[in-house]
C-alpha atoms as a PDB file:
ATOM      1  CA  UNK A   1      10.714   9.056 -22.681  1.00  0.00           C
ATOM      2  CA  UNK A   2       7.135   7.982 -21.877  1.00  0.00           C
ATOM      3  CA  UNK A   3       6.228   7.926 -18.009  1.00  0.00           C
ATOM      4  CA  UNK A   4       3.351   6.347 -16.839  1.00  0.00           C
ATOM      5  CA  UNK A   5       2.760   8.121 -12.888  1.00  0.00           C
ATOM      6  CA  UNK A   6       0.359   5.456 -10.756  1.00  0.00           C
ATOM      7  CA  UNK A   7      -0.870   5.706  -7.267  1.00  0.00           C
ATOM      8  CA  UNK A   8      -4.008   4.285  -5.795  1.00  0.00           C
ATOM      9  CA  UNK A   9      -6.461   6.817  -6.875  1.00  0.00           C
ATOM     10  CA  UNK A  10      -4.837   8.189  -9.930  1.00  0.00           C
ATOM     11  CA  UNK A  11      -5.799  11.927  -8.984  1.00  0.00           C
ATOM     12  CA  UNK A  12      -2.952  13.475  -6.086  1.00  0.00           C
ATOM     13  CA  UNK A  13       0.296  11.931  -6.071  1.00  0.00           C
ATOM     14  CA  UNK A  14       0.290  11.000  -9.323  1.00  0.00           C
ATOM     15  CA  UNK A  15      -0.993  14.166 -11.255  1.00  0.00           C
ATOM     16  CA  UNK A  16       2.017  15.972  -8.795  1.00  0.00           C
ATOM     17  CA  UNK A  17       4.520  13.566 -10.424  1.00  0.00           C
ATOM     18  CA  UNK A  18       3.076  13.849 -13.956  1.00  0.00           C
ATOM     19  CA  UNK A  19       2.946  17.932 -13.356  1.00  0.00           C
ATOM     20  CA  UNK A  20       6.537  18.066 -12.153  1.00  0.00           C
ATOM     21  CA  UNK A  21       7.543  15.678 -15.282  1.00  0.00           C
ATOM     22  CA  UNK A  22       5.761  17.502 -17.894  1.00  0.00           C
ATOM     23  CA  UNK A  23       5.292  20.885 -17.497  1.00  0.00           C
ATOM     24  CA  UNK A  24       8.697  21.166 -15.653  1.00  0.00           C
ATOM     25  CA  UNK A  25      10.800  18.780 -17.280  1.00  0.00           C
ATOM     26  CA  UNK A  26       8.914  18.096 -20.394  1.00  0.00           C
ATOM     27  CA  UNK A  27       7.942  14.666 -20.849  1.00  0.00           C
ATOM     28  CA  UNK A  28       5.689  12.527 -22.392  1.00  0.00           C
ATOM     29  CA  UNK A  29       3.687  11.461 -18.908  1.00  0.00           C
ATOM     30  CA  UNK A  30       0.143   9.822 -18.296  1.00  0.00           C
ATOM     31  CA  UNK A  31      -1.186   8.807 -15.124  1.00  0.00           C
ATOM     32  CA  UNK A  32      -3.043   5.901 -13.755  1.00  0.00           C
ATOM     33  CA  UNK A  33      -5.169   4.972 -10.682  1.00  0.00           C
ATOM     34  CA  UNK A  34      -3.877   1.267  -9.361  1.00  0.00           C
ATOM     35  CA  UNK A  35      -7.190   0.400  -7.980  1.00  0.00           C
ATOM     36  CA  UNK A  36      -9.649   2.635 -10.076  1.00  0.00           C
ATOM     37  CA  UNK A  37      -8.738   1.549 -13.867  1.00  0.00           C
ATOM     38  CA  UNK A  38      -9.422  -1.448 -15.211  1.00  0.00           C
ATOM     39  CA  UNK A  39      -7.202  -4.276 -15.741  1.00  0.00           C
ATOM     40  CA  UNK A  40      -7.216  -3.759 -19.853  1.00  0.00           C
ATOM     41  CA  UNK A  41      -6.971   0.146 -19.668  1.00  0.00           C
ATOM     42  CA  UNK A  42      -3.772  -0.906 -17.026  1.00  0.00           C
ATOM     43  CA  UNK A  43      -2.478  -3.344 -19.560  1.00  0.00           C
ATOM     44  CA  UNK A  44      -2.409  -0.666 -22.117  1.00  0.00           C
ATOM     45  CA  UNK A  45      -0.900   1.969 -19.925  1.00  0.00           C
ATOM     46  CA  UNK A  46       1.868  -0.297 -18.618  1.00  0.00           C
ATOM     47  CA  UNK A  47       3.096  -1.959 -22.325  1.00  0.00           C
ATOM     48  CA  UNK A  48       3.046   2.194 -23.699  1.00  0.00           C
ATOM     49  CA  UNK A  49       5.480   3.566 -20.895  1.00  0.00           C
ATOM     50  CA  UNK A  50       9.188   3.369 -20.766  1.00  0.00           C
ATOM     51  CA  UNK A  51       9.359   4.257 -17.157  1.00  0.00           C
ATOM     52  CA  UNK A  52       6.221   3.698 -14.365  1.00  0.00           C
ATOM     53  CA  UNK A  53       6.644   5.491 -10.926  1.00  0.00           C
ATOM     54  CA  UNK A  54       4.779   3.965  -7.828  1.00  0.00           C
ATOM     55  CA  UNK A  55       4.792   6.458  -5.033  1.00  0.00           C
ATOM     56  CA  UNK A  56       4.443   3.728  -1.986  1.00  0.00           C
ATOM     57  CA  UNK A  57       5.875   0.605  -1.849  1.00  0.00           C
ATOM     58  CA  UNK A  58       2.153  -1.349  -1.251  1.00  0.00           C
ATOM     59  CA  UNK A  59       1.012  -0.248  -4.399  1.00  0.00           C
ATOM     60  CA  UNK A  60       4.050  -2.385  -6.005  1.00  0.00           C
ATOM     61  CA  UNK A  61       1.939  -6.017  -5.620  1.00  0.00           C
ATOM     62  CA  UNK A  62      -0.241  -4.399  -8.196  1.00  0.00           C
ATOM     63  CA  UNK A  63       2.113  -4.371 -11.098  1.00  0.00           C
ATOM     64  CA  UNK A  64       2.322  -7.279 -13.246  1.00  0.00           C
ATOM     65  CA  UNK A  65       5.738  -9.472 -12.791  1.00  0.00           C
ATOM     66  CA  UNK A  66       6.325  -8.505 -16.951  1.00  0.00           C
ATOM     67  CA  UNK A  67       6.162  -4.913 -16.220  1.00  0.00           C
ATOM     68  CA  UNK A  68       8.229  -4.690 -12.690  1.00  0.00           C
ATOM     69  CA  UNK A  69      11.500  -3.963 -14.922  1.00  0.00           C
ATOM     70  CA  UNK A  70      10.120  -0.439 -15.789  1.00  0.00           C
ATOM     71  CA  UNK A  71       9.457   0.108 -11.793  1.00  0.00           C
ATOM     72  CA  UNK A  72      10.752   3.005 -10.285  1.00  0.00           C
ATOM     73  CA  UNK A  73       9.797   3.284  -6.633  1.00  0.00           C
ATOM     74  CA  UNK A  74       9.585   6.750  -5.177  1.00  0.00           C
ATOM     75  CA  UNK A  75       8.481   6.168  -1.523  1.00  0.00           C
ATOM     76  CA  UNK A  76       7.128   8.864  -0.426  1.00  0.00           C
ATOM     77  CA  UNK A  77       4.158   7.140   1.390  1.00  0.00           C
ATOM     78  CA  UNK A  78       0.411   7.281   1.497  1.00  0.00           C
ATOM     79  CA  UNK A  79      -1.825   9.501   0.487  1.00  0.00           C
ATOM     80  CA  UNK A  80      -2.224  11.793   3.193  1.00  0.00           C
ATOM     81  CA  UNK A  81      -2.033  15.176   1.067  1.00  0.00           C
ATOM     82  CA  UNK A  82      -5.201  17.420   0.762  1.00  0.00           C
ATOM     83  CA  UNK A  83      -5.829  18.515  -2.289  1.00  0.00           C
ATOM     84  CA  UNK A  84      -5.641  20.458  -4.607  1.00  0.00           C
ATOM     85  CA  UNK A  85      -1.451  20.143  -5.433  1.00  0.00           C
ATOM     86  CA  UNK A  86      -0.602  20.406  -1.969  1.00  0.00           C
ATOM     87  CA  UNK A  87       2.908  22.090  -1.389  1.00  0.00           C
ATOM     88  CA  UNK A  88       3.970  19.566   0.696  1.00  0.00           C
ATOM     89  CA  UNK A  89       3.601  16.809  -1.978  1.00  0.00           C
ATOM     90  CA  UNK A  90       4.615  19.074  -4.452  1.00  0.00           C
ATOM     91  CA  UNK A  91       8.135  19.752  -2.340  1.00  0.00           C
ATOM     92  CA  UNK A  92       8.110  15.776  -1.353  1.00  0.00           C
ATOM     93  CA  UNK A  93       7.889  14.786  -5.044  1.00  0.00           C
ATOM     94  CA  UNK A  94      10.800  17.406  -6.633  1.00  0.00           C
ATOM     95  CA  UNK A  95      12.809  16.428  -4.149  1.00  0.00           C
ATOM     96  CA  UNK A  96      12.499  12.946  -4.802  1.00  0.00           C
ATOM     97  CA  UNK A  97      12.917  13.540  -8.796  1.00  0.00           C
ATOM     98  CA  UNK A  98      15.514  15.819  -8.382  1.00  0.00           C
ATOM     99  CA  UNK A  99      17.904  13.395  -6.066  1.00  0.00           C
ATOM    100  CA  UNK A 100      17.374  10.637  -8.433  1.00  0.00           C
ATOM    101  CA  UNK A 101      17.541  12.674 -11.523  1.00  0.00           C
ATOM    102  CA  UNK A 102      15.299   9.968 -13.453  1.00  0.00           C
ATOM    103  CA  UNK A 103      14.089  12.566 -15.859  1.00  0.00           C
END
């Protein structure tokens, strides 16, 4: 399974889900910043994955109508983690993997 991990930035709380994902559980992951990539490397990132995680339920008005069937919403809210892989986040994100068991 290909996982695409997004979050605003594209550098905390989506490298925690794409650590957790492929060095625990070992799949194919990338990540991607919602606001920091452009709209063609986004386009590419969202037509490759099988599965795309948005951590906060904002960021979901910036995935494309065609893509919002491979949503999977993980709220577990703004990034307010320092960094870097804060155990907090780290513990927020397992837990939320773990309960859903989407990988």
């Amino acid at each position: 399974m290909k996982i695409l991990c997004t979050c605003s930035q594209g550098e905390n709380r989506s490298v925690t889900f794409a650590h957790i994902l492929r060095y625990v559980k070992g799949f194919d992951v990338m990540t991607l910043g919602l606001e920091t990539n452009t709209p063609e490397t986004q386009e590419m990132m969202f037509h490759w994955a099988d599965v795309i995680i948005v951590p906060e339920d904002l960021l979901l008005v910036l995935i494309p109508d065609e893509y919002r069937s491979k949503v999977k919403l993980y709220d577990i809210g703004e990034d307010v983690y320092p960094r870097p892989f804060n155990r907090e986040l780290y513990r927020k994100v397992k837990a939320a993997l773990d309960a859903d068991h989407v990988a």
